[in-house]
C-alpha atoms as a PDB file:
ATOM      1  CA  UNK A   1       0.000   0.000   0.000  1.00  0.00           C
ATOM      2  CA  UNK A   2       1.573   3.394  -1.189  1.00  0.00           C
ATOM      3  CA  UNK A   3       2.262   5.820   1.993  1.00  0.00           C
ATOM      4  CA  UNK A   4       0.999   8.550   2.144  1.00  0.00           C
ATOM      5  CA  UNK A   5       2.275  11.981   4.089  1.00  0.00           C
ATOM      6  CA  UNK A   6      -0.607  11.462   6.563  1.00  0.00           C
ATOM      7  CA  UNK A   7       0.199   8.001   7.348  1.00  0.00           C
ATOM      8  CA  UNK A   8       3.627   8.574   7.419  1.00  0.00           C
ATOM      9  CA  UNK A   9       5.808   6.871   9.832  1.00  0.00           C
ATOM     10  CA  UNK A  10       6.847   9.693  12.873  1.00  0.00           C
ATOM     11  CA  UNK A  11      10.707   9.123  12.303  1.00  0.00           C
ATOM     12  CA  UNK A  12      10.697   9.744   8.518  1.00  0.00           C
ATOM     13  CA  UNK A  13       8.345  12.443   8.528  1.00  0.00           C
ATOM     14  CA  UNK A  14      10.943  14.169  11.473  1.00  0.00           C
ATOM     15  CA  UNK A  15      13.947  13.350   8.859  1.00  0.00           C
ATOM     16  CA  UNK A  16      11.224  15.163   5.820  1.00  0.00           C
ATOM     17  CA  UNK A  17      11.193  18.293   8.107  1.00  0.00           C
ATOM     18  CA  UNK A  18      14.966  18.148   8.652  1.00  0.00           C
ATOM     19  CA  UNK A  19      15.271  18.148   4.723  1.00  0.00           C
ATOM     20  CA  UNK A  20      12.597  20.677   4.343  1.00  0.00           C
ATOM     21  CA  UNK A  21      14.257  23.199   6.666  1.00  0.00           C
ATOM     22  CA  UNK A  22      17.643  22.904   5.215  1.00  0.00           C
ATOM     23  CA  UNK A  23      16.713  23.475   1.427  1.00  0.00           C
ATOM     24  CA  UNK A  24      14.654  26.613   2.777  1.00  0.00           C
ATOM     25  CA  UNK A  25      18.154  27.515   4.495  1.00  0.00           C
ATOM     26  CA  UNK A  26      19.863  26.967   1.370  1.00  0.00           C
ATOM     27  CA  UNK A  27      18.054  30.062  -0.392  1.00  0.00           C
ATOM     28  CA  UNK A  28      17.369  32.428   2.932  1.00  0.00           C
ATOM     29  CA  UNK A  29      18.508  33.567   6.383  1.00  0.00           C
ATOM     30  CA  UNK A  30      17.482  30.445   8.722  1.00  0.00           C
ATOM     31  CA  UNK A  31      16.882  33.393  11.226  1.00  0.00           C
ATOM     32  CA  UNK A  32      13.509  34.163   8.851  1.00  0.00           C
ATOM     33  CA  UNK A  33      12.544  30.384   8.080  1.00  0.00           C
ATOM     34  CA  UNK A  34       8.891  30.320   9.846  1.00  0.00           C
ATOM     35  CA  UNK A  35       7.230  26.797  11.420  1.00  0.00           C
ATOM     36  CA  UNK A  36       4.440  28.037   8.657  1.00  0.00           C
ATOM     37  CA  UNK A  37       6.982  28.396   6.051  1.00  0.00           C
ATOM     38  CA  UNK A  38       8.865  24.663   6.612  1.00  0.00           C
ATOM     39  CA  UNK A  39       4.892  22.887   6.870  1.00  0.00           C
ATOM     40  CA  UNK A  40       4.025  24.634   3.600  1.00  0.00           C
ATOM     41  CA  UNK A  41       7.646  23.214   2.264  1.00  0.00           C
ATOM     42  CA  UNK A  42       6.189  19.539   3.800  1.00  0.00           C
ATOM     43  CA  UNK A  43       2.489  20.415   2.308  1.00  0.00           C
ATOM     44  CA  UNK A  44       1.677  19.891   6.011  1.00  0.00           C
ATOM     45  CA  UNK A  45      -0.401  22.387   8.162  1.00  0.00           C
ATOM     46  CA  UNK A  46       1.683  23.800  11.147  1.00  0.00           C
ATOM     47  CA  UNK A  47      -0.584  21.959  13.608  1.00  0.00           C
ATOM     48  CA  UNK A  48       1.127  18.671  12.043  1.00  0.00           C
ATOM     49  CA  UNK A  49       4.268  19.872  12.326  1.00  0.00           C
ATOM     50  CA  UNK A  50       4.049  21.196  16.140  1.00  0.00           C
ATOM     51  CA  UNK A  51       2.974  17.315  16.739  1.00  0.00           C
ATOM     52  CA  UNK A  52       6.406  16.077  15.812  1.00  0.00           C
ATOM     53  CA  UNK A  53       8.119  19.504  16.922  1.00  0.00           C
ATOM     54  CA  UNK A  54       6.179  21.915  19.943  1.00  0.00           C
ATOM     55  CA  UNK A  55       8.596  24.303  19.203  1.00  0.00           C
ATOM     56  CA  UNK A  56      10.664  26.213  16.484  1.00  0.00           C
ATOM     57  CA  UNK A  57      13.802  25.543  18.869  1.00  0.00           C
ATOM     58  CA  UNK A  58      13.373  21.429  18.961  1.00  0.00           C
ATOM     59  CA  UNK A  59      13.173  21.779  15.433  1.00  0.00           C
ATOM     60  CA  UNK A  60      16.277  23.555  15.128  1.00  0.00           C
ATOM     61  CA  UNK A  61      18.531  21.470  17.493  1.00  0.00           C
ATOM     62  CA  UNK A  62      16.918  18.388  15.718  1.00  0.00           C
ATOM     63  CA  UNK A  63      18.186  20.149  12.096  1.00  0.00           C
ATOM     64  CA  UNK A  64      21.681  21.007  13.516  1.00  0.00           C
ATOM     65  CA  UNK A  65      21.886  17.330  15.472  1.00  0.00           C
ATOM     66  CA  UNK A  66      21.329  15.355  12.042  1.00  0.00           C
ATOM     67  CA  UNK A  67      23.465  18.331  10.176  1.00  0.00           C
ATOM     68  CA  UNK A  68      26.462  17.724  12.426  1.00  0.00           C
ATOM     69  CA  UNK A  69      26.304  14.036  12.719  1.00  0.00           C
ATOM     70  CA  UNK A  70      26.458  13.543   9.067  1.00  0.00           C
ATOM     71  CA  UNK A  71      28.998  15.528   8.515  1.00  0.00           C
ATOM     72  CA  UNK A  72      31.075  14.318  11.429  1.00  0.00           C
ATOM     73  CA  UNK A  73      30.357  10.570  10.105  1.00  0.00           C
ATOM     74  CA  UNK A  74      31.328  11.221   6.500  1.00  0.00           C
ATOM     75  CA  UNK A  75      34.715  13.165   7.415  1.00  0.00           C
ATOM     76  CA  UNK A  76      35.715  10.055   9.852  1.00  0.00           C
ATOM     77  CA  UNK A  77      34.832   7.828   7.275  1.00  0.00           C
ATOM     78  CA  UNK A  78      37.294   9.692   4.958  1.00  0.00           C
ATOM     79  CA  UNK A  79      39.982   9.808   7.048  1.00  0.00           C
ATOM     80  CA  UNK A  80      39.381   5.603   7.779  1.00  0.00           C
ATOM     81  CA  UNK A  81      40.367   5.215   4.212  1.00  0.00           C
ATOM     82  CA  UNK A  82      43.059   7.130   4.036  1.00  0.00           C
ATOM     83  CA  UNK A  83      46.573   5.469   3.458  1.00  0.00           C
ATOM     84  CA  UNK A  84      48.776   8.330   5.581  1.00  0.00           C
ATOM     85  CA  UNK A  85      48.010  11.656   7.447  1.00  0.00           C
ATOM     86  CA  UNK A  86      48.165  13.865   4.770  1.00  0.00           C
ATOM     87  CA  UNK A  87      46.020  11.767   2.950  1.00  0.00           C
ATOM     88  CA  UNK A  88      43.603  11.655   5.631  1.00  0.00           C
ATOM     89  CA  UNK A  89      44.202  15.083   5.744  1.00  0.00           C
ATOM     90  CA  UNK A  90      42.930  15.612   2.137  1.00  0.00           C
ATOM     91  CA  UNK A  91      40.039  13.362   2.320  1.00  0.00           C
ATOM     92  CA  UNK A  92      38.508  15.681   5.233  1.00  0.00           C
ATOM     93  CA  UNK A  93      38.945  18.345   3.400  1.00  0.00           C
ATOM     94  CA  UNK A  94      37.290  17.275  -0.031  1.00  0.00           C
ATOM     95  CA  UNK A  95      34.666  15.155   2.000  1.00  0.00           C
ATOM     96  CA  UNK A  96      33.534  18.630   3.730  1.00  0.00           C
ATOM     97  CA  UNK A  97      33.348  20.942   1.069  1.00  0.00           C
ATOM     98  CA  UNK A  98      31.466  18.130  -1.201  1.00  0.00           C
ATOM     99  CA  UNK A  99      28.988  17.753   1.642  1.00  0.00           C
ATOM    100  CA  UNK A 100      28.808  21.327   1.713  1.00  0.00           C
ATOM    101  CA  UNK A 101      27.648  21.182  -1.795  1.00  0.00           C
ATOM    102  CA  UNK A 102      25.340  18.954  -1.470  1.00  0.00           C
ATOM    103  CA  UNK A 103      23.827  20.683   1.324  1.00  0.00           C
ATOM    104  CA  UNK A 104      24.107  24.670   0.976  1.00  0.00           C
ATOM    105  CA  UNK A 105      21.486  25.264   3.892  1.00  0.00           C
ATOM    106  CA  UNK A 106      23.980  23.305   6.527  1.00  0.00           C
ATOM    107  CA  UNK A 107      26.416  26.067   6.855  1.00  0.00           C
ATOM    108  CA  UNK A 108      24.052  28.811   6.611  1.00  0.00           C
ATOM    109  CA  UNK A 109      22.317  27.235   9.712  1.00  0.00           C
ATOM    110  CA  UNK A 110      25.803  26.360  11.523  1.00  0.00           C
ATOM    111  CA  UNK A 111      26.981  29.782  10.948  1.00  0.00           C
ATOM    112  CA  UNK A 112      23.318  31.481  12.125  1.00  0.00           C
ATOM    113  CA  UNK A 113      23.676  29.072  15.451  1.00  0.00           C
ATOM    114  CA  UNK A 114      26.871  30.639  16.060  1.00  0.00           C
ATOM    115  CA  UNK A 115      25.523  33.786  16.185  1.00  0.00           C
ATOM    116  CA  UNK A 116      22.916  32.654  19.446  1.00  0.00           C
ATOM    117  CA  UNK A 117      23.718  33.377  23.079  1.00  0.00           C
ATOM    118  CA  UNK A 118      26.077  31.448  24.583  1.00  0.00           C
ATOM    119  CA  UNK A 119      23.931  28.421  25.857  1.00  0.00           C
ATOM    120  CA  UNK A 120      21.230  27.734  23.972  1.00  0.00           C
ATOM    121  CA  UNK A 121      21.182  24.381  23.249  1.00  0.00           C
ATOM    122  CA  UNK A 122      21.623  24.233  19.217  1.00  0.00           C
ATOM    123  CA  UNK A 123      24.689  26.424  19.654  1.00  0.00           C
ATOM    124  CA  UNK A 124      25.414  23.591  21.967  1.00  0.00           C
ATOM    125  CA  UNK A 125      25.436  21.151  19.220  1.00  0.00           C
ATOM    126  CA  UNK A 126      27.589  23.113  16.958  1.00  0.00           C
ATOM    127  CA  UNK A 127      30.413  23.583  19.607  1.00  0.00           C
ATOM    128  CA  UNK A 128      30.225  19.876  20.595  1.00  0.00           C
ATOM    129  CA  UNK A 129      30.968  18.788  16.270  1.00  0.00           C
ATOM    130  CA  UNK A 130      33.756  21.655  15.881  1.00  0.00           C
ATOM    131  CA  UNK A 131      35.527  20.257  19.378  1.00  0.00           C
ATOM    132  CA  UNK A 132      35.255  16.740  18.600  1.00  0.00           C
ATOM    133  CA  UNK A 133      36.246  17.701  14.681  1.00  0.00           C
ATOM    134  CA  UNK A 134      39.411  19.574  15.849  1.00  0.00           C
ATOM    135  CA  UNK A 135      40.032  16.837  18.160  1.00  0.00           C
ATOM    136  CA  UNK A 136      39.895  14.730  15.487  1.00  0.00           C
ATOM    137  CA  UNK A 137      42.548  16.686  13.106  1.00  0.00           C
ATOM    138  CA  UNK A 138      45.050  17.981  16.409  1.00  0.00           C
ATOM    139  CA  UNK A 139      45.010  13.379  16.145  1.00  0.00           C
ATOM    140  CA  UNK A 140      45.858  13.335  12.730  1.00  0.00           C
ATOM    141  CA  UNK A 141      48.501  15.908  12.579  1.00  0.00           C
ATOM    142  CA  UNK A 142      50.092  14.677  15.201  1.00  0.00           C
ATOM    143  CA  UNK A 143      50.265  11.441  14.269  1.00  0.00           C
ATOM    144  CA  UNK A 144      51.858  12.598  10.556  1.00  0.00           C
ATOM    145  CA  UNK A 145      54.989  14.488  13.098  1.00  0.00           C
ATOM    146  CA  UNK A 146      55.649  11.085  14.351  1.00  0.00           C
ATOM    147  CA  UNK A 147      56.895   9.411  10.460  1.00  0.00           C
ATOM    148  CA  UNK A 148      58.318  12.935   9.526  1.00  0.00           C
ATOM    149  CA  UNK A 149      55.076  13.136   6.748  1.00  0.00           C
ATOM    150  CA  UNK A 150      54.447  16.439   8.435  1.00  0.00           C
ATOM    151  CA  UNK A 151      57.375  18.913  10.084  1.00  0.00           C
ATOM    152  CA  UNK A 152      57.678  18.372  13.498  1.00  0.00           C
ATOM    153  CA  UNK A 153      57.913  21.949  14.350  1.00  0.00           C
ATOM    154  CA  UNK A 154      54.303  22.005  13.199  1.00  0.00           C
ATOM    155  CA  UNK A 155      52.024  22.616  16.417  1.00  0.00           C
ATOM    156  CA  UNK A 156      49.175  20.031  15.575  1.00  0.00           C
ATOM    157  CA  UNK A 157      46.403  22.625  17.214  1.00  0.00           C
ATOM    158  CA  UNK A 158      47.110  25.319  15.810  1.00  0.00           C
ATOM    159  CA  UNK A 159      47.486  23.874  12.676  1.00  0.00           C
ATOM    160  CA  UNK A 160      43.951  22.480  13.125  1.00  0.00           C
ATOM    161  CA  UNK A 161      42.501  25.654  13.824  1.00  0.00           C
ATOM    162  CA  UNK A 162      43.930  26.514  10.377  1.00  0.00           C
ATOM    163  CA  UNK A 163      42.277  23.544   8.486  1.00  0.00           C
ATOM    164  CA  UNK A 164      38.444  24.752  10.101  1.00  0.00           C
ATOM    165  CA  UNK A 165      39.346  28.150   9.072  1.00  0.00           C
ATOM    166  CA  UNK A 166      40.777  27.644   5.689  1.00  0.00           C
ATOM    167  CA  UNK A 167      37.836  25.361   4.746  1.00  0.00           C
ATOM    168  CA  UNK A 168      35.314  27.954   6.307  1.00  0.00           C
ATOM    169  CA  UNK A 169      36.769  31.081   4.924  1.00  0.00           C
ATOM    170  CA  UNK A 170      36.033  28.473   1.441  1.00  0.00           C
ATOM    171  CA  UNK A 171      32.610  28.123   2.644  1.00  0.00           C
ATOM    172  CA  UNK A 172      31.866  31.794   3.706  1.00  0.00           C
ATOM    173  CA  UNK A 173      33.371  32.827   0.022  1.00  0.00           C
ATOM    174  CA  UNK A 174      30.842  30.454  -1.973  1.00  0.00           C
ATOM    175  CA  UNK A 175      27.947  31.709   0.032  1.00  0.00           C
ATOM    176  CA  UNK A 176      28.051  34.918  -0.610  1.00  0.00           C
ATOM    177  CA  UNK A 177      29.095  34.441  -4.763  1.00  0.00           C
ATOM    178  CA  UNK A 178      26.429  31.882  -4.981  1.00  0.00           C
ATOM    179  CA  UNK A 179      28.681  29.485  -5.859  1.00  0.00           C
ATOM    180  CA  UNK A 180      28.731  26.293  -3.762  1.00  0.00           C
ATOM    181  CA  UNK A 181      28.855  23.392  -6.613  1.00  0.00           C
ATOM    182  CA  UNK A 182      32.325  25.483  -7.190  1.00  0.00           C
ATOM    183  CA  UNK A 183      33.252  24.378  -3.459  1.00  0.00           C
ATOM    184  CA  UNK A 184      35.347  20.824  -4.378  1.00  0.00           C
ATOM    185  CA  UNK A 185      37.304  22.532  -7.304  1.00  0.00           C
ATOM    186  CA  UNK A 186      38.449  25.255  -5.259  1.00  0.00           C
ATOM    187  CA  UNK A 187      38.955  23.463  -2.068  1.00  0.00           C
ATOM    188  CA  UNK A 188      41.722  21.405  -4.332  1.00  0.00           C
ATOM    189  CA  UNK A 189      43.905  24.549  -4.545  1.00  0.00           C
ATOM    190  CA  UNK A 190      43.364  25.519  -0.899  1.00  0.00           C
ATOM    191  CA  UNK A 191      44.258  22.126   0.236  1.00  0.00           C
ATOM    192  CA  UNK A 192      47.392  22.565  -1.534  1.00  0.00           C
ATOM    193  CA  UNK A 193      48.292  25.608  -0.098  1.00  0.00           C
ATOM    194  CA  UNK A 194      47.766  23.963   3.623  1.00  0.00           C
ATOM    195  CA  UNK A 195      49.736  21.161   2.644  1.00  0.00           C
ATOM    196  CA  UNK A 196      52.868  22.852   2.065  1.00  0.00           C
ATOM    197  CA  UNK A 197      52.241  24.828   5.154  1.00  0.00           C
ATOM    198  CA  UNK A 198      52.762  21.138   6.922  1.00  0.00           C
ATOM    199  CA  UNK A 199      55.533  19.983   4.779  1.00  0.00           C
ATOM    200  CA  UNK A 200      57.935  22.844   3.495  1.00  0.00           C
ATOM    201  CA  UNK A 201      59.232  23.884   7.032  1.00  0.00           C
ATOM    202  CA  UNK A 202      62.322  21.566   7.038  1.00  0.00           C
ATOM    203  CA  UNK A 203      63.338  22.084   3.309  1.00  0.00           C
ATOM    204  CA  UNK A 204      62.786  26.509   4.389  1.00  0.00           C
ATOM    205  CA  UNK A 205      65.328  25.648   7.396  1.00  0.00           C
ATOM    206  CA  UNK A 206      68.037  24.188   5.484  1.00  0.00           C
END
């Protein structure tokens, strides 16, 4: 029997609402994206929305939960299939900016939770990914010292930090040209710029 959106199952109709809030993102401010606006997105009425979600906010932290776990997922996936550090390196790099592309309203709505009071519980969310992500590349770097692969006077946080900003400055630049399915061709030069940031200290010093 064909399902229909009325006798849809509660757990896909929560991950249809995700979806629906994050291609409105794509194309506005999230901070304007109405309950009324994502229903009409669904073809629900609000009053079938608030049954899954009471609240704009559990909406929200529901968005940002499946945004960040995705993302987190598919850049620790990369880095699993990577054959050294750098490669791993790469993989994250490429894996972020493609799932960027594919998903133009999860920045917007990372970048708008950044903006909330200190907190709140999406913003919350969003500091818990970007901790466990640099965590996750501080690991990486460090473990590329340890061969030589990366310089050893390289300090692994740091360069971290650099990696989230590089690939968010990226970000930042396509959102505001309009040009996200640019994102992986670009990201391929900027990677190569951070890479000899890792590697070229030793050959510098001599």
């Amino acid at each position: 029997m064909k399902t229909t959106r009325k006798s849809m199952p509660a757990a896909e109709r929560r991950a249809m609402s995700v979806q629906a809030v994050l291609q409105l993102a794509a194309g506005q401010n999230p901070a304007d994206i109405t309950t009324e606006s994502v229903a009409k997105k669904m073809g629900l009425t609000q009053a079938a929305l608030f049954r899954h979600f009471p609240t704009k906010d559990e909406l929200w932290q529901e968005v940002l939960q499946w945004a960040t776990t995705e993302l987190f997922y598919a850049v620790e996936k990369a880095a699993s299939a990577a054959s050294s550090p750098l490669d791993a390196l790469e993989r994250i790099f490429q894996t972020h900016v493609a799932f960027v592309a594919d998903h133009p309203g999860v920045p917007r709505m990372i970048f708008a939770e950044l903006q909330n009071p200190e907190g709140s519980e999406s913003r919350k969310i969003v500091r818990d990914m970007l901790v466990r992500y640099s965590s996750l590349l501080t690991e990486i770097i460090a473990e590329g010292k340890k061969p030589g692969e990366i310089d050893p006077s390289v300090d692994a946080r740091s360069a971290a930090t650099m990696f989230i900003g590089t690939l968010q400055g990226q970000v930042i630049q396509a959102m505001i040209a309009g040009e996200s399915l640019m994102l992986p061709e670009h990201a391929s030069i900027q990677f190569k710029l951070f890479r000899r940031v890792l590697e070229c200290r030793n050959s510098s010093d001599s």
